[in-house]
C-alpha atoms as a PDB file:
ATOM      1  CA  UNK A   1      48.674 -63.201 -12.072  1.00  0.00           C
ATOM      2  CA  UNK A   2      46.151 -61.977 -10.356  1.00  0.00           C
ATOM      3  CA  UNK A   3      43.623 -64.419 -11.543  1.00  0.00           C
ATOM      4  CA  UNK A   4      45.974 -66.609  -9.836  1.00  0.00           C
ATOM      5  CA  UNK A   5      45.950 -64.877  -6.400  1.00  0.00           C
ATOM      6  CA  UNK A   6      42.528 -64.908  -5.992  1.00  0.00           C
ATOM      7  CA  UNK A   7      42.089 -68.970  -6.473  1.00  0.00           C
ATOM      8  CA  UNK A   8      44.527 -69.353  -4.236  1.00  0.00           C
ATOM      9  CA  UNK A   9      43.052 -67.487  -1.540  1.00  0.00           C
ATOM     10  CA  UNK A  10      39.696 -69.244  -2.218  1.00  0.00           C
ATOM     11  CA  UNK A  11      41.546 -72.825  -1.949  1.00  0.00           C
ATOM     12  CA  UNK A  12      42.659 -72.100   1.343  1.00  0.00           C
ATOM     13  CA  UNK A  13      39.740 -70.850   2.615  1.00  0.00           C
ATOM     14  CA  UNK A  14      37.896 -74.028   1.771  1.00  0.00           C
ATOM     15  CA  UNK A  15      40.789 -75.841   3.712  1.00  0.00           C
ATOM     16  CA  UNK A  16      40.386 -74.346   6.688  1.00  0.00           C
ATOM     17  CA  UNK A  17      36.582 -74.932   7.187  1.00  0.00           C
ATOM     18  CA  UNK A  18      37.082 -78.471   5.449  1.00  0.00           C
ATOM     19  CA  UNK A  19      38.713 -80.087   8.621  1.00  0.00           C
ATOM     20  CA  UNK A  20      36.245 -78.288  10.997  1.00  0.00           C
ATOM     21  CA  UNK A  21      33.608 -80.123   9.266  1.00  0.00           C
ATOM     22  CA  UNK A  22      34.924 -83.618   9.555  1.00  0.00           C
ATOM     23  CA  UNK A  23      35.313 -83.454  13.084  1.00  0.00           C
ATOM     24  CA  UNK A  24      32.145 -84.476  13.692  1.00  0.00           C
ATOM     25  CA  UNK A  25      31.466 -87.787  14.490  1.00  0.00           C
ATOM     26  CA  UNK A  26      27.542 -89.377  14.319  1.00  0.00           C
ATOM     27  CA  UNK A  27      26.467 -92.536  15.336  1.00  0.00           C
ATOM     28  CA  UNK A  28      23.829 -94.558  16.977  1.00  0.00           C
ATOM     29  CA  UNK A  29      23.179 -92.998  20.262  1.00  0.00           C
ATOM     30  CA  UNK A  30      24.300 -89.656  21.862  1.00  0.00           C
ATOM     31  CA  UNK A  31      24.431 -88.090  25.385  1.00  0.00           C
ATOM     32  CA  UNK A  32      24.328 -84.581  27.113  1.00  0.00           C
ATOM     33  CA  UNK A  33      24.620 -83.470  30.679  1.00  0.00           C
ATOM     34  CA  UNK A  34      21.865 -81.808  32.588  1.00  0.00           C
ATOM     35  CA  UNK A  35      22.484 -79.434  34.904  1.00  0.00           C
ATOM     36  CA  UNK A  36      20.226 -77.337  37.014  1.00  0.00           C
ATOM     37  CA  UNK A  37      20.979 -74.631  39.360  1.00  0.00           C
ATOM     38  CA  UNK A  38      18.153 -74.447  42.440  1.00  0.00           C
ATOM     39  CA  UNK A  39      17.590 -71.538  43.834  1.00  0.00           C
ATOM     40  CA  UNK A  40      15.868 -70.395  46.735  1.00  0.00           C
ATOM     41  CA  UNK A  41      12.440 -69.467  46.068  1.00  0.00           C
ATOM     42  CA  UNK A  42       9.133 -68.601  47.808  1.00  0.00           C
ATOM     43  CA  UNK A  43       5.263 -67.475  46.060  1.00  0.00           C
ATOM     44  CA  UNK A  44       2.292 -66.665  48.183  1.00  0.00           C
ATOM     45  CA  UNK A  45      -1.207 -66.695  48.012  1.00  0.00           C
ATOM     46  CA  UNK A  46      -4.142 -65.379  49.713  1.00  0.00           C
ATOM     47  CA  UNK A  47      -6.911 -67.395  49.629  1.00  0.00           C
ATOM     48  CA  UNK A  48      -9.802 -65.655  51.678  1.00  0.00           C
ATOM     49  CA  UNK A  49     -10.148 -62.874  48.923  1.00  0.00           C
ATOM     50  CA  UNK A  50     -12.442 -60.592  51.378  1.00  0.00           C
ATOM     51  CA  UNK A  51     -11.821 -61.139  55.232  1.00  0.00           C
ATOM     52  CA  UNK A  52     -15.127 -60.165  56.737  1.00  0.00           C
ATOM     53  CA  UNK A  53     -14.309 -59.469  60.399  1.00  0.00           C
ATOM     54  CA  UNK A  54     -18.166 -59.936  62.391  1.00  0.00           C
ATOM     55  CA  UNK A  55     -19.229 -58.695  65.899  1.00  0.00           C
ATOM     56  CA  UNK A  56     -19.575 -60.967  69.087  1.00  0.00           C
ATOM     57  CA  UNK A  57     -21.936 -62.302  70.339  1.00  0.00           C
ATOM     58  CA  UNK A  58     -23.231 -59.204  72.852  1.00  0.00           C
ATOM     59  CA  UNK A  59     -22.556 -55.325  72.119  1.00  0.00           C
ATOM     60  CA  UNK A  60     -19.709 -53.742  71.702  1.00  0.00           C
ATOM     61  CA  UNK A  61     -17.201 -56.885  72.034  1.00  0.00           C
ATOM     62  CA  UNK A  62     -14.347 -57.074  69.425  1.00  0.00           C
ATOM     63  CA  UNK A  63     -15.083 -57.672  65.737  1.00  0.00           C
ATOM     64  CA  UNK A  64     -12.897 -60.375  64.248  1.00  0.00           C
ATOM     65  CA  UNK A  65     -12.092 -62.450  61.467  1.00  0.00           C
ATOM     66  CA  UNK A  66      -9.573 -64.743  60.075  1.00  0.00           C
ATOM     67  CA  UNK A  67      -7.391 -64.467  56.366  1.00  0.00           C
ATOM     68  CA  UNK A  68      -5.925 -67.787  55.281  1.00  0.00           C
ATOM     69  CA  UNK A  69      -3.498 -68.287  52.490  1.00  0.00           C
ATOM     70  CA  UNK A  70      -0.985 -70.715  50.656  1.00  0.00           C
ATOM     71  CA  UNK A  71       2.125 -70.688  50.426  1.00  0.00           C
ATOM     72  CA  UNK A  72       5.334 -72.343  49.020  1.00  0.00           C
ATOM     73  CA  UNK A  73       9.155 -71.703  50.282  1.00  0.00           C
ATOM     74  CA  UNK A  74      12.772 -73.166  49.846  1.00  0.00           C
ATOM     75  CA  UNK A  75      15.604 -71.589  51.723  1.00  0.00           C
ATOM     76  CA  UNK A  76      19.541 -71.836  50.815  1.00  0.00           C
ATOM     77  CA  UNK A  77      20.488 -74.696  52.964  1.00  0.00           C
ATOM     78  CA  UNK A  78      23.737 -72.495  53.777  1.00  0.00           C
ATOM     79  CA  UNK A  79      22.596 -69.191  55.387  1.00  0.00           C
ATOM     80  CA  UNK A  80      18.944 -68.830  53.725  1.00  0.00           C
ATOM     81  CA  UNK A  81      16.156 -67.219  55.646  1.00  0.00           C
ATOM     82  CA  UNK A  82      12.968 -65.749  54.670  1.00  0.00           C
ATOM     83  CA  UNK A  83       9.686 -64.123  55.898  1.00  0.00           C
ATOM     84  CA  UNK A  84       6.120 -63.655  55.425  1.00  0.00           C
ATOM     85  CA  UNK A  85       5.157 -60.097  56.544  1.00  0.00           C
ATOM     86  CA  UNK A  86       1.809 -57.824  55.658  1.00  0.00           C
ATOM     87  CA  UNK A  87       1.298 -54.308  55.397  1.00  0.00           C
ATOM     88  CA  UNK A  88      -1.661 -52.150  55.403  1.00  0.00           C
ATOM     89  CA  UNK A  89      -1.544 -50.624  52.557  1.00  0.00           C
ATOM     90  CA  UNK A  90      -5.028 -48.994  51.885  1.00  0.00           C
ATOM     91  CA  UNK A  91      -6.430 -48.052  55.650  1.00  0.00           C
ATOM     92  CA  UNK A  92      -9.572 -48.296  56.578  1.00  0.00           C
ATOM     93  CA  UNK A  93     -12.271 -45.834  54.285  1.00  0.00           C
ATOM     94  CA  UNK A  94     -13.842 -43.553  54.765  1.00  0.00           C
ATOM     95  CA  UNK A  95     -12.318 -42.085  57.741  1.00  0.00           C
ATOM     96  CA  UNK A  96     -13.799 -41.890  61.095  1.00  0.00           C
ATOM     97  CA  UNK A  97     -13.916 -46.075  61.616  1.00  0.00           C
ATOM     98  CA  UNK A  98     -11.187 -48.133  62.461  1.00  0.00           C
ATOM     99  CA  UNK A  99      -8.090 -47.160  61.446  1.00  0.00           C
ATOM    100  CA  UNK A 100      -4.522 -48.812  61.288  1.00  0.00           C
ATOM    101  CA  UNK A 101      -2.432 -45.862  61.112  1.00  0.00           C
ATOM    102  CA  UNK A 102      -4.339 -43.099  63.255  1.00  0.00           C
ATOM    103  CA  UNK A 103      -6.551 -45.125  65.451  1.00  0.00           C
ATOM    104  CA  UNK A 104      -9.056 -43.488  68.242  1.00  0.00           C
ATOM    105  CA  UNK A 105      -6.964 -44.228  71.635  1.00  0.00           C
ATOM    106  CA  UNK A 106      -7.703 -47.698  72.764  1.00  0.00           C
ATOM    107  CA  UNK A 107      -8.318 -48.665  69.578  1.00  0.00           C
ATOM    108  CA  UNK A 108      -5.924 -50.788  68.400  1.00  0.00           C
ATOM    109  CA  UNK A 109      -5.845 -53.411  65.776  1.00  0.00           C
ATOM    110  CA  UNK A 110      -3.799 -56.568  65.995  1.00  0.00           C
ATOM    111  CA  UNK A 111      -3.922 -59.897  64.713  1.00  0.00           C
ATOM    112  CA  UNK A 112      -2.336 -63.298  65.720  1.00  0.00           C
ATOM    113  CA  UNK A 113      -0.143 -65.582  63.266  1.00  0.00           C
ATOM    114  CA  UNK A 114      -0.552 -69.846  62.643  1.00  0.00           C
ATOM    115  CA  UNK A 115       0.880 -71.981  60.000  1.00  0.00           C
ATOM    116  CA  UNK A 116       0.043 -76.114  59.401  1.00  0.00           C
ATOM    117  CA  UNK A 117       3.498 -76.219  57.684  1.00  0.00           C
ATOM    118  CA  UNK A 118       7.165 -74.941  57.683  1.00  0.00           C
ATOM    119  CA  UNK A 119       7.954 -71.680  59.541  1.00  0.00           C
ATOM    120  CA  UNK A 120       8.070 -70.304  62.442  1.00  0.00           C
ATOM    121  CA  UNK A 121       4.216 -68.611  63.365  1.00  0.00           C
ATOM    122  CA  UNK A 122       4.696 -64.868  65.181  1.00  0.00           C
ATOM    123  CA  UNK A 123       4.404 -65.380  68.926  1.00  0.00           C
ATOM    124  CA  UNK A 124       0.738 -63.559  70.374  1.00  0.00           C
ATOM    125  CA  UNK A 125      -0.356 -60.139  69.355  1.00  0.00           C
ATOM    126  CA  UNK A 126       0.935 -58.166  66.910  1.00  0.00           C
ATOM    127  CA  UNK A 127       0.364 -54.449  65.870  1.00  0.00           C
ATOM    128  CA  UNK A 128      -0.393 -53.978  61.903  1.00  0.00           C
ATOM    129  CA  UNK A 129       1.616 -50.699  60.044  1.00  0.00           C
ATOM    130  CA  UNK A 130       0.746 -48.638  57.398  1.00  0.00           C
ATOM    131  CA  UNK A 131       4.096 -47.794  56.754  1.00  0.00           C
ATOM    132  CA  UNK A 132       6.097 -50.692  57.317  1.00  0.00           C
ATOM    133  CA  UNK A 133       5.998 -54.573  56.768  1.00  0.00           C
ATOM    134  CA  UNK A 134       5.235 -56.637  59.948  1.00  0.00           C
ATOM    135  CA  UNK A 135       5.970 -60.547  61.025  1.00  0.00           C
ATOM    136  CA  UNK A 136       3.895 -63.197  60.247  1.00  0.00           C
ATOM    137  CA  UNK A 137       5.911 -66.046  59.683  1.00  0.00           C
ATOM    138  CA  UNK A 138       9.831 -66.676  59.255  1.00  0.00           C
ATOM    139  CA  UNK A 139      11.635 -69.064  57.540  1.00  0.00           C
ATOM    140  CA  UNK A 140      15.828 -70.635  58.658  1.00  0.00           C
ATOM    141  CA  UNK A 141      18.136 -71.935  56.733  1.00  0.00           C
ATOM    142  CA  UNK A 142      17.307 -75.608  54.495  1.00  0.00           C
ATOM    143  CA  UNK A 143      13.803 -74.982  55.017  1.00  0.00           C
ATOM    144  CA  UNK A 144      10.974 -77.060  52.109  1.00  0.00           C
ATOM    145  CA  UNK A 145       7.410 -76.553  52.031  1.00  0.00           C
ATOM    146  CA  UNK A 146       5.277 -79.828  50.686  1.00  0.00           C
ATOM    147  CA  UNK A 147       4.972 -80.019  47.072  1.00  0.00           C
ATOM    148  CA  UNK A 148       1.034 -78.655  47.032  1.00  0.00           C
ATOM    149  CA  UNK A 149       2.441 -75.637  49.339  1.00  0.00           C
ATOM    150  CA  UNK A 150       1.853 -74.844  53.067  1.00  0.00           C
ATOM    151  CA  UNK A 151      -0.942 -72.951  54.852  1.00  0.00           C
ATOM    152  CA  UNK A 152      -1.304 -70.761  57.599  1.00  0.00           C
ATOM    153  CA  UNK A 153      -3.734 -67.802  58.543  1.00  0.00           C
ATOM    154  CA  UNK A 154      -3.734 -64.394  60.215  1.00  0.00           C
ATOM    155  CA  UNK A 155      -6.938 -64.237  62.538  1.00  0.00           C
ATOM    156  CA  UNK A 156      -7.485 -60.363  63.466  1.00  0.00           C
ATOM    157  CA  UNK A 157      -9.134 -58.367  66.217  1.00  0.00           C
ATOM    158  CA  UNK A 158     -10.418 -54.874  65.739  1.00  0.00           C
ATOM    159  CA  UNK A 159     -12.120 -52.950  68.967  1.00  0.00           C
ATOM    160  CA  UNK A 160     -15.719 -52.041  68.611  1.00  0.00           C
ATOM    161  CA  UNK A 161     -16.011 -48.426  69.692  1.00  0.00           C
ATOM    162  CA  UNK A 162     -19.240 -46.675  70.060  1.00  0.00           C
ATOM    163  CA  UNK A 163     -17.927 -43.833  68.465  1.00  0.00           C
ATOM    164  CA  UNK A 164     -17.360 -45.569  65.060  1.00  0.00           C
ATOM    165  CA  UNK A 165     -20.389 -44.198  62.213  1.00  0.00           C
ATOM    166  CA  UNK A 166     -22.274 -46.814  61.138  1.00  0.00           C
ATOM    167  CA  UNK A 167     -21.678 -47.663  57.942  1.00  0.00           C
ATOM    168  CA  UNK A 168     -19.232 -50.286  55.397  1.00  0.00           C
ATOM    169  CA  UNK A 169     -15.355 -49.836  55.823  1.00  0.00           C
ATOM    170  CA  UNK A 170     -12.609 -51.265  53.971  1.00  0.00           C
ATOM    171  CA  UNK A 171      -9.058 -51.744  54.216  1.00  0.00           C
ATOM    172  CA  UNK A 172      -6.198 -53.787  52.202  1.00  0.00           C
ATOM    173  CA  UNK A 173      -3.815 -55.815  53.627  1.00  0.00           C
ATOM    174  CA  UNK A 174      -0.667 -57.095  51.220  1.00  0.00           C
ATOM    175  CA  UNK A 175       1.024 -59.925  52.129  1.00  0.00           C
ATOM    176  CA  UNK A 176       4.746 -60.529  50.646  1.00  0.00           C
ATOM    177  CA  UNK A 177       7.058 -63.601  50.926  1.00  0.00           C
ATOM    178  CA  UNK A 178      11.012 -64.380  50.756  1.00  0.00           C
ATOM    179  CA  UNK A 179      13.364 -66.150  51.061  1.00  0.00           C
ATOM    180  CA  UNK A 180      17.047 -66.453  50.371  1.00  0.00           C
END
């Protein structure tokens, strides 16, 4: 009898899996939906990889210098936004130069914002941080860079003082994009 049993409970196991297989149909052509979900995106980059900033023409006029870079955005056509900010986030070394984050009085570094494509530039001078992120282009709602990406710049200005060492000094600037 139990010989039996176990036959049985084979059998029906093969009879439920049986039906799922010849449900199945195959023929000569089949067909699938796509779907894609796009989301808002945004990638930067920086294409002057060392921003030498020069003297003017006579002494002791403003050194300055200009950073370009790439970029590609797409905002949420609802509510999206996004930015383009920098940072300075290795001042200038060694110390007793320029300087973002302590500079000597008067001695203030800035730098002025353009774009060829989407966004919105920052309006005249603005005031680099070493603690904080700071404008340099903004993005609205439904907003599409070209395919091959936008460009823009950030041309700076930093004061020649007479009481700077001579001498080789370096800083890093990040650069970060967004959008939403």
């Amino acid at each position: 009898m139990k010989k039996h049993l176990n036959l049985a409970l084979v059998l029906g196991v093969v009879a439920i899996v049986a039906p799922s297989l010849r449900a199945q149909t195959f023929g000569p052509t089949g067909a699938t939906s796509l779907s894609v979900a796009v989301a808002a995106e945004a990638a930067i980059s920086v294409t002057t990889a060392t921003t030498n900033l020069t003297a003017g023409a006579t002494a002791f006029t403003n050194y300055t210098g200009s950073t370009s870079f790439s970029y590609k955005v797409r905002t949420s056509s609802g509510s999206g936004s996004g930015s383009i900010t920098l940072e300075i986030t290795t001042d200038f070394a060694p110390t007793g130069g320029p300087s973002v984050g302590s500079p000597l009085t008067g001695d203030t570094i800035s730098y002025t914002c353009s774009t060829s494509g989407v966004g919105t530039a920052c309006t005249g001078s603005q005031t680099p941080s070493t603690t904080a992120q700071t404008n340099v282009l903004s993005f609205t709602k439904n907003i599409h860079s070209s395919k091959a990406g936008d460009s823009g710049s950030v041309s700076w200005t930093i004061p020649d003082d007479p009481a700077y060492p001579t001498g080789t000094y370096t800083a890093t600037a990040t650069f970060t994009i967004s959008a939403t």
